[in-house]
PDB file of N, CA and C in Angstrom:
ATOM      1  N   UNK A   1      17.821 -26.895 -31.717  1.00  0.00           N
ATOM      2  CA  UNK A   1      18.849 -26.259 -32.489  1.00  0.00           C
ATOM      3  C   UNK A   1      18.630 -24.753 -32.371  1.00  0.00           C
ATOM      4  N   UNK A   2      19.782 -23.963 -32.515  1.00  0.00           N
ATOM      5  CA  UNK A   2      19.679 -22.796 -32.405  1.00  0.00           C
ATOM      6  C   UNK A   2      20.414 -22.115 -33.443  1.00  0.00           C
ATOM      7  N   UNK A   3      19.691 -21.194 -34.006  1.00  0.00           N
ATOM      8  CA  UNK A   3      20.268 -20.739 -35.338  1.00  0.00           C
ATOM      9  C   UNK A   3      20.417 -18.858 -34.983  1.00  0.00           C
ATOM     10  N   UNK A   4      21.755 -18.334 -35.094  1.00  0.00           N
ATOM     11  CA  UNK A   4      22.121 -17.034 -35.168  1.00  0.00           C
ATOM     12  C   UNK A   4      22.488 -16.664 -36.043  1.00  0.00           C
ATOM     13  N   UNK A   5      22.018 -15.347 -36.960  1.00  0.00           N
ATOM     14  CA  UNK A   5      22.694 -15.208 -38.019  1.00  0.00           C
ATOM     15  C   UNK A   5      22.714 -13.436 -37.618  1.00  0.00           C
ATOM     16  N   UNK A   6      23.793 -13.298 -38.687  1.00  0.00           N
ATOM     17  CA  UNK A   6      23.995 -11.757 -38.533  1.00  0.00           C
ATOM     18  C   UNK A   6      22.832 -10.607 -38.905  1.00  0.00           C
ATOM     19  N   UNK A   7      21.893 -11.175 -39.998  1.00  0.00           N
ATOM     20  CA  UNK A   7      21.128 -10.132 -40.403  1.00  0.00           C
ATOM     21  C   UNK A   7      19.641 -10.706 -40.146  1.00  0.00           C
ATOM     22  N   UNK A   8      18.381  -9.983 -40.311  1.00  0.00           N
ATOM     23  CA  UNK A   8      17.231 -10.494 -40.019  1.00  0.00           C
ATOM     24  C   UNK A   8      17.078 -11.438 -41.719  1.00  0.00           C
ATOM     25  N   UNK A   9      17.379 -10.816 -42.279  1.00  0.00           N
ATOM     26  CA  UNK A   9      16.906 -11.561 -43.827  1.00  0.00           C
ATOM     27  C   UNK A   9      17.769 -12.878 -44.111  1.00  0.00           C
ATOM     28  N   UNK A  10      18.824 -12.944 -43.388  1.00  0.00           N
ATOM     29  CA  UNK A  10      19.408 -14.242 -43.699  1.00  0.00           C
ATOM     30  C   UNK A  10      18.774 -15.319 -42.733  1.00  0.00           C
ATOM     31  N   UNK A  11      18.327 -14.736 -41.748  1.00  0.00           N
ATOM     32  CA  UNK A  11      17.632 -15.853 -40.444  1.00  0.00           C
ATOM     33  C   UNK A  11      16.315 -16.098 -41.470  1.00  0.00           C
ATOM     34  N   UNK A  12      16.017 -14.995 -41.972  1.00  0.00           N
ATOM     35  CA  UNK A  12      14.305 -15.384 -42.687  1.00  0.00           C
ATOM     36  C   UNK A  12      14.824 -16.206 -43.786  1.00  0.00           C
ATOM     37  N   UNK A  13      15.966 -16.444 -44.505  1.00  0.00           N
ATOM     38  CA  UNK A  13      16.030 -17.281 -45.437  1.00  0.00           C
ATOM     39  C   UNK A  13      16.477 -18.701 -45.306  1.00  0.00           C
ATOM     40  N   UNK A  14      17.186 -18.746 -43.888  1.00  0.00           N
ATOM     41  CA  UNK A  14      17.138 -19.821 -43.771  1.00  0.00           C
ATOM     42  C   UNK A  14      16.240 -20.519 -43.087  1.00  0.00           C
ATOM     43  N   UNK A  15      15.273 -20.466 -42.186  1.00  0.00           N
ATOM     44  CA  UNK A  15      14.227 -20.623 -41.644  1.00  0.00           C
ATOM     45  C   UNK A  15      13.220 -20.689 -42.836  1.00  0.00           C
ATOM     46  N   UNK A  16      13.422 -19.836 -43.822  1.00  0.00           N
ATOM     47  CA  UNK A  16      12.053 -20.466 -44.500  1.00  0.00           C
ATOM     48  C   UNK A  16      12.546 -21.795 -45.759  1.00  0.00           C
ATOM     49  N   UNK A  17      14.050 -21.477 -45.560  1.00  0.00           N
ATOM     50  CA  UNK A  17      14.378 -23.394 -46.582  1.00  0.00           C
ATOM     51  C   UNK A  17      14.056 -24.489 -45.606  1.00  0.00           C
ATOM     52  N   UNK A  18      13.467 -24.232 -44.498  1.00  0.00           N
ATOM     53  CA  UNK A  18      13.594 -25.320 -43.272  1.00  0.00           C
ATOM     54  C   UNK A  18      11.880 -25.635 -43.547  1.00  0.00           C
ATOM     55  N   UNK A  19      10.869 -24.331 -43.951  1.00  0.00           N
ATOM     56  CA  UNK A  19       9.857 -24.755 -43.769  1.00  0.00           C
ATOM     57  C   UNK A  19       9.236 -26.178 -44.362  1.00  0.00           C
ATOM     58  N   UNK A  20       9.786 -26.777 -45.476  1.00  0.00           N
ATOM     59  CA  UNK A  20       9.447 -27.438 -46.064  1.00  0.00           C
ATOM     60  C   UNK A  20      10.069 -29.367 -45.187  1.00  0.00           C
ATOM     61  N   UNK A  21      10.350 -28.755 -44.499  1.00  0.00           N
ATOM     62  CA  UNK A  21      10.808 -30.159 -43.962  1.00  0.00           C
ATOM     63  C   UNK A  21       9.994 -30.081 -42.488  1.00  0.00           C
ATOM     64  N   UNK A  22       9.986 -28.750 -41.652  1.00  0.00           N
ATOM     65  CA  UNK A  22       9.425 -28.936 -40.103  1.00  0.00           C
ATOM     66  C   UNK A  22       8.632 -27.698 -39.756  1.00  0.00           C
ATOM     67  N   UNK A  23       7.841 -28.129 -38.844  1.00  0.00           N
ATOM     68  CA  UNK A  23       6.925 -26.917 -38.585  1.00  0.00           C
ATOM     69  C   UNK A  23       7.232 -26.341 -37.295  1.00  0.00           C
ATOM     70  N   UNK A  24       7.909 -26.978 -36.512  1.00  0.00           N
ATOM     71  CA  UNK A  24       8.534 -26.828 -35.514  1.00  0.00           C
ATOM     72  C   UNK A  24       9.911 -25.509 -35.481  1.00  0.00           C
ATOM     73  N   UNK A  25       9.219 -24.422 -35.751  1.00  0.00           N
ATOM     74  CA  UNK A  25      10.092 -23.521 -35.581  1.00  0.00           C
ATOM     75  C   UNK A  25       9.487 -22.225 -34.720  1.00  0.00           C
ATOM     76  N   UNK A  26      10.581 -21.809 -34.242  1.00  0.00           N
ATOM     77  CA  UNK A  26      10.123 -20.667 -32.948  1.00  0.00           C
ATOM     78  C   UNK A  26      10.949 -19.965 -33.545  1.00  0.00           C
ATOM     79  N   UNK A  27      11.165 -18.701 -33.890  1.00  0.00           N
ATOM     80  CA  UNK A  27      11.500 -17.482 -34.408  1.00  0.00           C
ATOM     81  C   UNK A  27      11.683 -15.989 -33.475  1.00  0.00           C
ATOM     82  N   UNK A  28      12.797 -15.625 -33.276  1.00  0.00           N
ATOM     83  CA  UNK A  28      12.732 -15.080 -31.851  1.00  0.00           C
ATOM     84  C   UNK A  28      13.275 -13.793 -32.216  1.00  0.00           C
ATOM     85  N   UNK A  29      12.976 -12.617 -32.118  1.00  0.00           N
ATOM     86  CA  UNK A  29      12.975 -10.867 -32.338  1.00  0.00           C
ATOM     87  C   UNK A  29      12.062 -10.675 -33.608  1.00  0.00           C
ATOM     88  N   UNK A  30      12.461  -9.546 -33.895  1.00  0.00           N
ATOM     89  CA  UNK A  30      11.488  -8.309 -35.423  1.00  0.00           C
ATOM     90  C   UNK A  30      12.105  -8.795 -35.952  1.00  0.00           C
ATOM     91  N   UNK A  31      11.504  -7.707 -36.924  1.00  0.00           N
ATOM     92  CA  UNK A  31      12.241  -7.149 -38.346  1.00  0.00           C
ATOM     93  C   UNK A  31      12.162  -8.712 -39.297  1.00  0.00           C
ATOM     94  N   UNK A  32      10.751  -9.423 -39.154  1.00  0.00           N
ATOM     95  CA  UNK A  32      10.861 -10.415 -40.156  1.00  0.00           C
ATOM     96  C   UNK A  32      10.053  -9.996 -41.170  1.00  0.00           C
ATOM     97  N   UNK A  33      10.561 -10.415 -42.485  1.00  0.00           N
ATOM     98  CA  UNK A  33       9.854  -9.606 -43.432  1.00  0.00           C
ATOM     99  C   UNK A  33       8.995 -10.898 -43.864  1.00  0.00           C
ATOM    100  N   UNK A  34       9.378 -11.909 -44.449  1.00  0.00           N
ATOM    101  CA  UNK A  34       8.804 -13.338 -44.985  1.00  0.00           C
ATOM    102  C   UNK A  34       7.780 -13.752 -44.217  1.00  0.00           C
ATOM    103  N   UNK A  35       6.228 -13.301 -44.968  1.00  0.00           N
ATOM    104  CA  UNK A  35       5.452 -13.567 -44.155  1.00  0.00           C
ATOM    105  C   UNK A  35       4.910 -15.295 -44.105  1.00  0.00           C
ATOM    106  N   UNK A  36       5.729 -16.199 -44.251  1.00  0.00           N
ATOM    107  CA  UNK A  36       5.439 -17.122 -44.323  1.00  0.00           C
ATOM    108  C   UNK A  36       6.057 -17.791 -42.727  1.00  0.00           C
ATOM    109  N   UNK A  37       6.805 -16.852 -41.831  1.00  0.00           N
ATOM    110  CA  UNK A  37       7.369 -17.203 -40.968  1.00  0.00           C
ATOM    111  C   UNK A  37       6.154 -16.173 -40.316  1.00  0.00           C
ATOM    112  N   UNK A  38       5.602 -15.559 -40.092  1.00  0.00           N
ATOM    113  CA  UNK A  38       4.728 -15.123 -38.914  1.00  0.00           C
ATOM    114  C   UNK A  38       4.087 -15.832 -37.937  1.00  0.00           C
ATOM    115  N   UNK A  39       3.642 -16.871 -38.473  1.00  0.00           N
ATOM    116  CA  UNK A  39       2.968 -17.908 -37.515  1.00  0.00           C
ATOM    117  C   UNK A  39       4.016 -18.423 -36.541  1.00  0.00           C
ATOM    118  N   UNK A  40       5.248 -17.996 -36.858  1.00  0.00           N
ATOM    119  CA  UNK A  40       5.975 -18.706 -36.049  1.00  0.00           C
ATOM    120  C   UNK A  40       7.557 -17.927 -35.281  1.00  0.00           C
ATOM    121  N   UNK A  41       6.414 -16.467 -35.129  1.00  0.00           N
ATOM    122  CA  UNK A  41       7.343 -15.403 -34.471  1.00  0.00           C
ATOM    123  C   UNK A  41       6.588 -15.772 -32.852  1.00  0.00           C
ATOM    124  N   UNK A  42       7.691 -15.569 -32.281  1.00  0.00           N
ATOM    125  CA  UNK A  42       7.454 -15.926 -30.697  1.00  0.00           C
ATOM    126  C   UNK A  42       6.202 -15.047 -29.791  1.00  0.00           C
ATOM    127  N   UNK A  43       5.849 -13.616 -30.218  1.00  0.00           N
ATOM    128  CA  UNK A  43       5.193 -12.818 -29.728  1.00  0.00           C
ATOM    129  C   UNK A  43       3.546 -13.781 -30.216  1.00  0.00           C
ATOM    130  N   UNK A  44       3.716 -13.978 -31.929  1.00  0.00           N
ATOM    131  CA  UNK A  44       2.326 -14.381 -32.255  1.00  0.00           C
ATOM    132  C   UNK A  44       2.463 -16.019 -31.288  1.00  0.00           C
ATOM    133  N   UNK A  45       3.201 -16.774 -31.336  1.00  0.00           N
ATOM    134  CA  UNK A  45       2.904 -17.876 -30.414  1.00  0.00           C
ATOM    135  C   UNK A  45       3.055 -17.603 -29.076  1.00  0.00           C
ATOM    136  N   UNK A  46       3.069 -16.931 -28.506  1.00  0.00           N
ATOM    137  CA  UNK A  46       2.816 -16.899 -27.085  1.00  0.00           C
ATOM    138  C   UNK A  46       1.774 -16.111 -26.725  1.00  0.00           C
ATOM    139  N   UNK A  47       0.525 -15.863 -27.688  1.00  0.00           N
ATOM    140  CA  UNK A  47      -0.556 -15.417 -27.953  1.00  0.00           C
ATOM    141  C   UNK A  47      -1.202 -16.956 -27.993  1.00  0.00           C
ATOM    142  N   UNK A  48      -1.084 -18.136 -28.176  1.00  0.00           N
ATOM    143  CA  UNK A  48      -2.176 -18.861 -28.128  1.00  0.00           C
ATOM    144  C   UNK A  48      -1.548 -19.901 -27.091  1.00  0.00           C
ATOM    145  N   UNK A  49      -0.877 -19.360 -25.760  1.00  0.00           N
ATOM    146  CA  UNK A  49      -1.357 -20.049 -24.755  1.00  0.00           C
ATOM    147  C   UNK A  49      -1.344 -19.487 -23.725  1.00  0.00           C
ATOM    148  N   UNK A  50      -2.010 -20.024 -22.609  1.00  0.00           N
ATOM    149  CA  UNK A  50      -2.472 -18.923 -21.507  1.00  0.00           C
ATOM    150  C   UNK A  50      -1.520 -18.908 -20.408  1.00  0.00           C
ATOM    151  N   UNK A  51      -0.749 -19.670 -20.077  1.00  0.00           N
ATOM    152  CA  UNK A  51       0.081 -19.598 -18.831  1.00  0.00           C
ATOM    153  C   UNK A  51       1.803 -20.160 -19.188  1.00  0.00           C
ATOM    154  N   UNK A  52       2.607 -19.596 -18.431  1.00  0.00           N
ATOM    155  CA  UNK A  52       3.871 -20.572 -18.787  1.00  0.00           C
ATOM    156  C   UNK A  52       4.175 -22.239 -18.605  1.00  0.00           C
ATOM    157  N   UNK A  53       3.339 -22.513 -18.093  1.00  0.00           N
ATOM    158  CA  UNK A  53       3.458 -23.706 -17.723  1.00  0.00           C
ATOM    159  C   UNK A  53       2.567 -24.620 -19.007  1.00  0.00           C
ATOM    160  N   UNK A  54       1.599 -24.234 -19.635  1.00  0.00           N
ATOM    161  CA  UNK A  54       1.285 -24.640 -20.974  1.00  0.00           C
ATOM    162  C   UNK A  54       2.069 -24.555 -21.847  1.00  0.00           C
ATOM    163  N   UNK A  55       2.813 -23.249 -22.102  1.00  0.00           N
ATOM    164  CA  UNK A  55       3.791 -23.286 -22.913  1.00  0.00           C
ATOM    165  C   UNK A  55       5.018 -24.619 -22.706  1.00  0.00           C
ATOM    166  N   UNK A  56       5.459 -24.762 -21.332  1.00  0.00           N
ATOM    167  CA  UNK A  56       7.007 -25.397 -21.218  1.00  0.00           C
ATOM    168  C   UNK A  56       5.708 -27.285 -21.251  1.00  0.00           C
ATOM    169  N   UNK A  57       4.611 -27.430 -21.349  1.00  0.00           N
ATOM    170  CA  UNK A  57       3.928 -28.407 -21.401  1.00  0.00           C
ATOM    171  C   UNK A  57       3.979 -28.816 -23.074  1.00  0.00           C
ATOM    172  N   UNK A  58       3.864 -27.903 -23.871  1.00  0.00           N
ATOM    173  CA  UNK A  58       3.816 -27.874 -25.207  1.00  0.00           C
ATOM    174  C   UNK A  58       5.387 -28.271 -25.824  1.00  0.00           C
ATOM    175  N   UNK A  59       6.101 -27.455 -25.122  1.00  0.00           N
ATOM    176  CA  UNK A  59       7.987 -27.870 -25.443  1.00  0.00           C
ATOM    177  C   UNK A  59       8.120 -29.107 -25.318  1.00  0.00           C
ATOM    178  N   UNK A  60       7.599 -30.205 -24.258  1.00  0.00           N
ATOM    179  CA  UNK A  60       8.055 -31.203 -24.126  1.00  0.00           C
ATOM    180  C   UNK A  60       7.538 -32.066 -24.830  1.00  0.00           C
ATOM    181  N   UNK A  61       5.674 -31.869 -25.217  1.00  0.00           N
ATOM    182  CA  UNK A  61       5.357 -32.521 -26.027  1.00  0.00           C
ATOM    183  C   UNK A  61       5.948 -32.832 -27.189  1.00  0.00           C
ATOM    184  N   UNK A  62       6.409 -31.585 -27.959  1.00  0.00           N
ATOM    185  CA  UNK A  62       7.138 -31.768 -29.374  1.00  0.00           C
ATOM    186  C   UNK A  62       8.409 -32.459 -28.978  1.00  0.00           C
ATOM    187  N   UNK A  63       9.283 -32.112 -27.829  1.00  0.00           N
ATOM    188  CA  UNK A  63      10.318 -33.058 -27.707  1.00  0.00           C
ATOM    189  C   UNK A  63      10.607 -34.201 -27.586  1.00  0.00           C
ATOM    190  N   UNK A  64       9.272 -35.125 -27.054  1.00  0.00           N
ATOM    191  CA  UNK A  64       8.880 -36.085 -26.442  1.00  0.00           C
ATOM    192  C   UNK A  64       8.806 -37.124 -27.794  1.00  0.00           C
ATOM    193  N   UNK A  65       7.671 -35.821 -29.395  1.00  0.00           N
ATOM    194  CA  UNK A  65       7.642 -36.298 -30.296  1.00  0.00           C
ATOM    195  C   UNK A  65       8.937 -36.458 -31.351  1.00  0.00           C
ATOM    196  N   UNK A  66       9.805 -35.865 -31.213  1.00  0.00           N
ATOM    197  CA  UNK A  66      11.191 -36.033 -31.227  1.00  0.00           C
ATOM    198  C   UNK A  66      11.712 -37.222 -31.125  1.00  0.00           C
ATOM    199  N   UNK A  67      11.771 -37.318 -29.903  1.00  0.00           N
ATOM    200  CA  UNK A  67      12.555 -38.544 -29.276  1.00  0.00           C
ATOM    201  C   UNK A  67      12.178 -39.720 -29.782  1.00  0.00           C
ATOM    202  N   UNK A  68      10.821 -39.951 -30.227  1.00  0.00           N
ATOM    203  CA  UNK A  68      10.136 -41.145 -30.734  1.00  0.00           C
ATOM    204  C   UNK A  68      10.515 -41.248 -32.189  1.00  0.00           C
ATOM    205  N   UNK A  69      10.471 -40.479 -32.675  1.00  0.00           N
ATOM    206  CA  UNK A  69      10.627 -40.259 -34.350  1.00  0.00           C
ATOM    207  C   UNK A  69      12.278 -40.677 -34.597  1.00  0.00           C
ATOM    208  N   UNK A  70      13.160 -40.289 -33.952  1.00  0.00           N
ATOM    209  CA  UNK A  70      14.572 -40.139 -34.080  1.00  0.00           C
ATOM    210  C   UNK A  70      15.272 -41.282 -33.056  1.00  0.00           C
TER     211      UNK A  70
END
């Protein structure tokens, strides 16, 4: 899913009513103020893996876990 909103504080508010249901969120530009979404700004996660190909290895995993759940 892809979520656009006009302002940074409305993306941080809705992203953080989401926290309580999934952890599965990627958060993509600044200007986030809610530090409860940091862990899950794209700069700090693409800090804990080393190559792109771990990363697009990690996408599928969660998708994979997706598919099973749903």
């Amino acid at each position: 899913m892809l979520v656009v909103c006009y302002t940074n504080h409305a993306l941080d508010q809705f992203l953080s009513g989401l926290l309580p249901a999934t952890k599965s969120i990627v958060r993509v530009g600044g200007g986030c103020k809610d530090e409860r979404l940091n862990e899950f700004l794209i700069h700090n996660l693409r800090r804990t893996v080393n190559t792109p190909r771990e990363l697009l290895h990690r996408i599928r995993e969660q998708k994979s876990k997706k598919m099973k759940v749903g």
